[in-house]
C-alpha atoms as a PDB file:
ATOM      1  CA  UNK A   1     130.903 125.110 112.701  1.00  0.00           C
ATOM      2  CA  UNK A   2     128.105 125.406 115.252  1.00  0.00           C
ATOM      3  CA  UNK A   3     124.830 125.118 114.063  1.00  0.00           C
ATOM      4  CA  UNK A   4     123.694 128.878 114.113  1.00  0.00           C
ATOM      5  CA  UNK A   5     126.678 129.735 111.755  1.00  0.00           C
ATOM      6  CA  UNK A   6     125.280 126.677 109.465  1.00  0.00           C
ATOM      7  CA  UNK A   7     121.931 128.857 109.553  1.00  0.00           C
ATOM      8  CA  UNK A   8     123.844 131.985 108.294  1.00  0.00           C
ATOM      9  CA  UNK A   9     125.870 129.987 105.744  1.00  0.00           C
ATOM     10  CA  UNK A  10     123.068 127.962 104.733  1.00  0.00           C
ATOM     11  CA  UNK A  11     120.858 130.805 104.004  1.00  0.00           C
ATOM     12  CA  UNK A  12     124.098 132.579 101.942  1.00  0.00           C
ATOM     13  CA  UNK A  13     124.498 129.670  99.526  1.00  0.00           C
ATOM     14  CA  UNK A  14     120.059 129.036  99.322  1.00  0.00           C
ATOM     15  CA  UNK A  15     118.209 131.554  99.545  1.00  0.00           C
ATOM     16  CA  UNK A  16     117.839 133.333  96.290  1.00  0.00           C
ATOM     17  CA  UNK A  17     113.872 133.849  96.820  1.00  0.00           C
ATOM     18  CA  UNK A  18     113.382 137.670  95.634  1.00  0.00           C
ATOM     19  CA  UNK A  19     110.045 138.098  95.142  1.00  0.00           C
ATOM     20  CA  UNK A  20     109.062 134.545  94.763  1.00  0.00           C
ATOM     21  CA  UNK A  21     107.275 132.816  97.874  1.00  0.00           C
ATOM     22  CA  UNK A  22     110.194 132.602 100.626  1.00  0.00           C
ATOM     23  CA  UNK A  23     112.313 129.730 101.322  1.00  0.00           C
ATOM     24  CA  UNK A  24     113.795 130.730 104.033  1.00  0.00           C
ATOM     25  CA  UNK A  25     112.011 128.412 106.792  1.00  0.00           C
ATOM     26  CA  UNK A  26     113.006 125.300 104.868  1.00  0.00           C
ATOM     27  CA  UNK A  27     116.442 126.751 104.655  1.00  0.00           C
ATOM     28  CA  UNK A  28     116.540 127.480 108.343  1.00  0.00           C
ATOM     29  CA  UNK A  29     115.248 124.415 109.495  1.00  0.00           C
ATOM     30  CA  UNK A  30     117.170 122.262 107.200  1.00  0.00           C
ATOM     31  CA  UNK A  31     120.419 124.357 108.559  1.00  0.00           C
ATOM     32  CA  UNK A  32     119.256 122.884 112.408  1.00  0.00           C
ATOM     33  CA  UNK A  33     117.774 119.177 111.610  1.00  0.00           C
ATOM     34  CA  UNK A  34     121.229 117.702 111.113  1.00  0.00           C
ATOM     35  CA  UNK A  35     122.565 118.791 114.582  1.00  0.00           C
ATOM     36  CA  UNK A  36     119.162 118.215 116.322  1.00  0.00           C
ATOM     37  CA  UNK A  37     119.791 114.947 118.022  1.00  0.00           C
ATOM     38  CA  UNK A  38     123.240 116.220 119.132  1.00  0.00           C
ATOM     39  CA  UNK A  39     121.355 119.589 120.802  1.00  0.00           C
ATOM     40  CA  UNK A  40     118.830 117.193 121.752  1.00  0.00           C
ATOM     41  CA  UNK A  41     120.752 114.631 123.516  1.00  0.00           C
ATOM     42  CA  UNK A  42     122.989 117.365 125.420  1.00  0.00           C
ATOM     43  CA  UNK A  43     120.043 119.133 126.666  1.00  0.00           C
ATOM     44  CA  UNK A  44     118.730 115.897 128.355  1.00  0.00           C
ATOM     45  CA  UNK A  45     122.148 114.951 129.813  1.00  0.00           C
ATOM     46  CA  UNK A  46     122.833 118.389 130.943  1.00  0.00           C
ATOM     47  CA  UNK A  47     119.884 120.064 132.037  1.00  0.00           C
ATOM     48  CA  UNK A  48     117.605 116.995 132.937  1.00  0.00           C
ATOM     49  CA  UNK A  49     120.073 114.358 133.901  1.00  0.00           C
ATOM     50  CA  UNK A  50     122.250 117.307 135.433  1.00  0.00           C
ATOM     51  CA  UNK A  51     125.574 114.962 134.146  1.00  0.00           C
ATOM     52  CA  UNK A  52     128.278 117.019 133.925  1.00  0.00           C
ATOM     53  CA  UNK A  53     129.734 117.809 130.746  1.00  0.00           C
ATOM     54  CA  UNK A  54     133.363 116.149 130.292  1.00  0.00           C
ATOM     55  CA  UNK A  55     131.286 112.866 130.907  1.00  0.00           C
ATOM     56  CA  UNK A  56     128.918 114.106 128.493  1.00  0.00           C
ATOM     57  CA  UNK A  57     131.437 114.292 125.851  1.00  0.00           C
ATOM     58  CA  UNK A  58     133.836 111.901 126.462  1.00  0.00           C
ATOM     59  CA  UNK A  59     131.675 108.451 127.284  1.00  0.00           C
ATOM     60  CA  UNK A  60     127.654 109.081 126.316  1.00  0.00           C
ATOM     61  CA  UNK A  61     127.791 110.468 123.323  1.00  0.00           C
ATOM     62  CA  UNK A  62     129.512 107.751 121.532  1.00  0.00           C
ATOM     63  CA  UNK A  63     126.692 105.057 122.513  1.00  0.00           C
ATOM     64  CA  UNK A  64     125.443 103.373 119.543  1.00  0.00           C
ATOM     65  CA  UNK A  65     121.140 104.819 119.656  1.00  0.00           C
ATOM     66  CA  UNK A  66     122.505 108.648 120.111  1.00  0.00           C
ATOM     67  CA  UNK A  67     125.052 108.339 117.387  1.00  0.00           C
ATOM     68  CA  UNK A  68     123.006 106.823 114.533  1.00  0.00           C
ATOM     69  CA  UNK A  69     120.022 109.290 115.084  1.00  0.00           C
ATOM     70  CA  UNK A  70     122.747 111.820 114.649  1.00  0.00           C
ATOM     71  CA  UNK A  71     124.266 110.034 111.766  1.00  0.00           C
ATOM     72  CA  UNK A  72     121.055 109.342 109.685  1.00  0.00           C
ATOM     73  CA  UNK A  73     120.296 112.811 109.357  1.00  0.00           C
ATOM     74  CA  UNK A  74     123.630 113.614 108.790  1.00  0.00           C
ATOM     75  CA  UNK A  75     123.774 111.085 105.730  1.00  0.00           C
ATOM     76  CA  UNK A  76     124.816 112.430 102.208  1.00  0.00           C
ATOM     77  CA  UNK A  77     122.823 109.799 100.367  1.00  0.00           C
ATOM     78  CA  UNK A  78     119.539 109.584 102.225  1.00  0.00           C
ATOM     79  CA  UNK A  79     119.590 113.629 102.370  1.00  0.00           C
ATOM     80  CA  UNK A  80     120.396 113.395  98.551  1.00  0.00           C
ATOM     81  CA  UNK A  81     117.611 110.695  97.734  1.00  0.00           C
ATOM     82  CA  UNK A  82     115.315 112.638  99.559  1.00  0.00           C
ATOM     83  CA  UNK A  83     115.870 115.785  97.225  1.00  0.00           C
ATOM     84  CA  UNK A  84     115.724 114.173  93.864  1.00  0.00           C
ATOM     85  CA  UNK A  85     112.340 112.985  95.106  1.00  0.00           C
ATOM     86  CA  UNK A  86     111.374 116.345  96.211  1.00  0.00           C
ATOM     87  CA  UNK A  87     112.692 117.520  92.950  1.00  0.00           C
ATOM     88  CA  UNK A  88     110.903 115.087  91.162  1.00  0.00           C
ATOM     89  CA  UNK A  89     107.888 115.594  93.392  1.00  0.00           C
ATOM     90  CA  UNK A  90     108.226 119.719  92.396  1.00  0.00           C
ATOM     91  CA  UNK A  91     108.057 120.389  96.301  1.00  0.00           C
ATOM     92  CA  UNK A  92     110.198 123.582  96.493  1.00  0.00           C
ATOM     93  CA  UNK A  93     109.837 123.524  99.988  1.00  0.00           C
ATOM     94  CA  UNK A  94     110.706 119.979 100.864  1.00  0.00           C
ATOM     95  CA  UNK A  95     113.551 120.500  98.525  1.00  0.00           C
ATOM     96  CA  UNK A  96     114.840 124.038 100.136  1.00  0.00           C
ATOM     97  CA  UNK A  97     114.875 121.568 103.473  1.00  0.00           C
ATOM     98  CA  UNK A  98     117.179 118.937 102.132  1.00  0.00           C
ATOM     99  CA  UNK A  99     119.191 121.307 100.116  1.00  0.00           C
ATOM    100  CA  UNK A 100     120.149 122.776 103.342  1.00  0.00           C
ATOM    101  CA  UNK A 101     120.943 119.386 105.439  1.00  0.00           C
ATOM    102  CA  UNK A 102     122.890 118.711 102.377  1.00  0.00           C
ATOM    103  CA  UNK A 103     124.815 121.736 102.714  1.00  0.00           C
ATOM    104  CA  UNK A 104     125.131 121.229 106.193  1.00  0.00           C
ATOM    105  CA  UNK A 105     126.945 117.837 105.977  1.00  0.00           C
ATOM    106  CA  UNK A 106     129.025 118.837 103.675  1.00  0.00           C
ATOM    107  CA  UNK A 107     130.501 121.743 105.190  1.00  0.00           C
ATOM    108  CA  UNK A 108     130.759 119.799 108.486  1.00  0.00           C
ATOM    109  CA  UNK A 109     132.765 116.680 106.536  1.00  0.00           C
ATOM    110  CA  UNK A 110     136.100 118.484 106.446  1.00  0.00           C
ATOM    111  CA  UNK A 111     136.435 119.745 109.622  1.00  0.00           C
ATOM    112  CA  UNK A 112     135.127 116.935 111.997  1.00  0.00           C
ATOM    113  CA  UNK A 113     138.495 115.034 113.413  1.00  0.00           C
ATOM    114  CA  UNK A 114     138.441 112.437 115.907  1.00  0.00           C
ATOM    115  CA  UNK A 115     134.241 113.056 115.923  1.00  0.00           C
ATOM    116  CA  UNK A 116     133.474 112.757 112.459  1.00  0.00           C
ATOM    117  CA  UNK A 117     129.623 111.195 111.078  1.00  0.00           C
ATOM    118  CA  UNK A 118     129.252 108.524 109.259  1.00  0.00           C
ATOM    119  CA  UNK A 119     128.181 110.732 105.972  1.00  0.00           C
ATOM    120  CA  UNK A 120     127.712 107.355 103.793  1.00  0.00           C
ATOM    121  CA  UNK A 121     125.317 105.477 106.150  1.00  0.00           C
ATOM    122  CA  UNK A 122     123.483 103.099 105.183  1.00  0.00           C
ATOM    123  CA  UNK A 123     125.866 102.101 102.300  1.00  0.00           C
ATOM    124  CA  UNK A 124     129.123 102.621 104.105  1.00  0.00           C
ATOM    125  CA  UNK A 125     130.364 103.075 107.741  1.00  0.00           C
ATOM    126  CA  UNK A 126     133.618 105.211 106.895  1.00  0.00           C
ATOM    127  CA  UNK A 127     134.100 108.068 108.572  1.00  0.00           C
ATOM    128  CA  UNK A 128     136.750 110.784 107.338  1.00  0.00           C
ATOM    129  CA  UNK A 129     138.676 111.847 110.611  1.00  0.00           C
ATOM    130  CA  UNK A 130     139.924 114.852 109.011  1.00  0.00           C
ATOM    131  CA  UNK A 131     143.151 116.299 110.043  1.00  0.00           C
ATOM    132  CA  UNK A 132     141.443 119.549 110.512  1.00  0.00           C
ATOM    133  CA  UNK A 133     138.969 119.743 113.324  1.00  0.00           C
ATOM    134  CA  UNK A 134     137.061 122.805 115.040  1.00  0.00           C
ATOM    135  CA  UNK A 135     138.102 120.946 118.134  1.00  0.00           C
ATOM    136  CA  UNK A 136     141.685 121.081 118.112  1.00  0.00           C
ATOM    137  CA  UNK A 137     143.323 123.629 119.950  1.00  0.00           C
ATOM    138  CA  UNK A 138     145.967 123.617 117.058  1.00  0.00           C
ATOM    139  CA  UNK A 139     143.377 124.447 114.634  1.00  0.00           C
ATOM    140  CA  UNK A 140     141.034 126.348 116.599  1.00  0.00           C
ATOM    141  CA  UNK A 141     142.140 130.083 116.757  1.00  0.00           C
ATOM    142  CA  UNK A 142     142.319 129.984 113.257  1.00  0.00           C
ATOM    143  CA  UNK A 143     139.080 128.108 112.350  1.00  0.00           C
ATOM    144  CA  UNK A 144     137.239 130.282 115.265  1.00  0.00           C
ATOM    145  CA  UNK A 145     138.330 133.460 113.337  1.00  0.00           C
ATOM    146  CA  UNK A 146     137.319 132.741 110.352  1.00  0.00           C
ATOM    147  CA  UNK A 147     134.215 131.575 111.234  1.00  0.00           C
ATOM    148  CA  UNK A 148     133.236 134.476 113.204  1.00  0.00           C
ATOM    149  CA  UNK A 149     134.757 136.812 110.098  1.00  0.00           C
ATOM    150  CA  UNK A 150     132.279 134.629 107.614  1.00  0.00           C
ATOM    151  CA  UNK A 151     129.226 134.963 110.326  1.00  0.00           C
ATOM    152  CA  UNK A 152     129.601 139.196 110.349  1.00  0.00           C
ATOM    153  CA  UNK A 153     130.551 139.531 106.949  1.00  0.00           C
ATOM    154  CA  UNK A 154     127.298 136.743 105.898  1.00  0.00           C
ATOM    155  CA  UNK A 155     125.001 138.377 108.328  1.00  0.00           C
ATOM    156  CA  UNK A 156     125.951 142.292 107.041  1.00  0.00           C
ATOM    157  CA  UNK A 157     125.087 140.547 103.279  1.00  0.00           C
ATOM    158  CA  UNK A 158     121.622 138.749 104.479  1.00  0.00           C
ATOM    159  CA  UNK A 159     120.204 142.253 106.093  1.00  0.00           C
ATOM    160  CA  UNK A 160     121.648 144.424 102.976  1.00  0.00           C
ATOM    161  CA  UNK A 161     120.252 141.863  99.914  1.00  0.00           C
ATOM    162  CA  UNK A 162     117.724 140.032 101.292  1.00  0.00           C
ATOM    163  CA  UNK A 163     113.943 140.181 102.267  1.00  0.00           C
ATOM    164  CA  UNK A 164     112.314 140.167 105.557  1.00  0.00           C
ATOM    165  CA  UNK A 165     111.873 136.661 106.100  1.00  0.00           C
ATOM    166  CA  UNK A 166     115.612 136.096 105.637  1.00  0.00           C
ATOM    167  CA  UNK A 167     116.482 138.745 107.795  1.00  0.00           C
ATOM    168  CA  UNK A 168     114.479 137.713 110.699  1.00  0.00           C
ATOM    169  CA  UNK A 169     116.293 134.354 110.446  1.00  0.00           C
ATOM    170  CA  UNK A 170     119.913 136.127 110.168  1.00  0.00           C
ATOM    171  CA  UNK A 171     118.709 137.687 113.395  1.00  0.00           C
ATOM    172  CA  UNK A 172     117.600 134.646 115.214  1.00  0.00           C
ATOM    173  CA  UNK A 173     120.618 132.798 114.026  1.00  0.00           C
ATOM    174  CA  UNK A 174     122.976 135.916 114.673  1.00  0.00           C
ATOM    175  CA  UNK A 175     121.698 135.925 118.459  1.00  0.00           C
ATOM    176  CA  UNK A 176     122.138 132.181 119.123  1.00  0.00           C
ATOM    177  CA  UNK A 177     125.403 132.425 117.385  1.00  0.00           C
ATOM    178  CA  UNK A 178     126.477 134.712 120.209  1.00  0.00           C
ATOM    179  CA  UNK A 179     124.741 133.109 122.906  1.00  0.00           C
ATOM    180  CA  UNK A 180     126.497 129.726 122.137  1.00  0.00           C
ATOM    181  CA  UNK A 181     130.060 131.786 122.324  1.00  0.00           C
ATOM    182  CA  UNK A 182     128.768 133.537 125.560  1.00  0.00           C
ATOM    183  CA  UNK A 183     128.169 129.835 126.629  1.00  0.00           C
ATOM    184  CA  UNK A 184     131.520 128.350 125.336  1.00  0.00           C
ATOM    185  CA  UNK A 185     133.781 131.439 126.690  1.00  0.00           C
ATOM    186  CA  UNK A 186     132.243 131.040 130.152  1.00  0.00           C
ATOM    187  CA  UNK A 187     132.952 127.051 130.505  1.00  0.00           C
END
């Protein structure tokens, strides 16, 4: 799943605010901070260090500072420590945001194959190399329809149910949701 359809998913599953005070930045941002040191990190090697991408994805991504930055953020105990406090803290907000990294981990843990997180760090170093990835070609024209079929379908729900906040971020997330295909089609 890329991470504008987390965004969409994300704000499915969370965002139950009617009437109250919104939720939906937390939501939002906790949809993006999981993947931010992966956008981060390809940015830089792309567009700054101009490296081209097979290299990018093959060799530098696996060294050891990039991967734990993505892997911390992407861990299911810190992410669930850090919302028991918030719970316990009564910080909606803070709360809302790890919610949503939560979600986000867990939806990526079953389809991450050969480039699966370590989702137990610090406790554990395991990673489960699921059998289905998003980067298979086996898998892919399957998981690619259904994921565009959940982001229409999600999107048509946010702008019918929800309020303006929410809808603003369905739009943002709609439009980078295309612009990454746009991106991945042309490659």
């Amino acid at each position: 799943m890329n991470t504008p359809a987390h965004g969409i998913v994300n704000l499915i599953v969370l965002d139950h605010s009617k009437g109250k005070k919104s939720l939906t930045l937390p939501i939002a941002l906790g949809a993006i901070l999981p993947d931010a040191p992966i956008l981060i990190f390809c940015f830089i090697q792309k567009f700054v260090l101009s490296k081209p991408e097979a290299l990018i994805l093959l060799v530098t991504q696996d060294r050891p500072a990039w991967q734990i930055s993505v892997d911390i953020v992407n861990s299911i105990p810190l992410i669930l420590v850090a919302l028991l406090v918030s719970a316990w803290l009564k910080h909606p907000w803070l709360a809302a945001l790890f919610a949503s990294m939560g979600l986000h981990s867990l939806c990526d843990l079953p389809f991450h194959g050969a480039e699966a997180l370590r989702h137990l760090l610090p406790f554990n170093h395991w990673q489960f190399e699921s059998c289905i990835s998003y980067r298979e070609p086996a898998a892919g024209w399957w998981y690619f329809s259904a994921e565009v079929a959940l982001i229409i379908l999600g999107s048509l729900f946010l702008f019918r149910r929800k309020a303006v906040p929410t809808r603003i971020a369905t739009a943002v997330f709609g439009l980078a949701y295309t612009i990454c295909l746009a991106f991945a089609w042309s490659s």
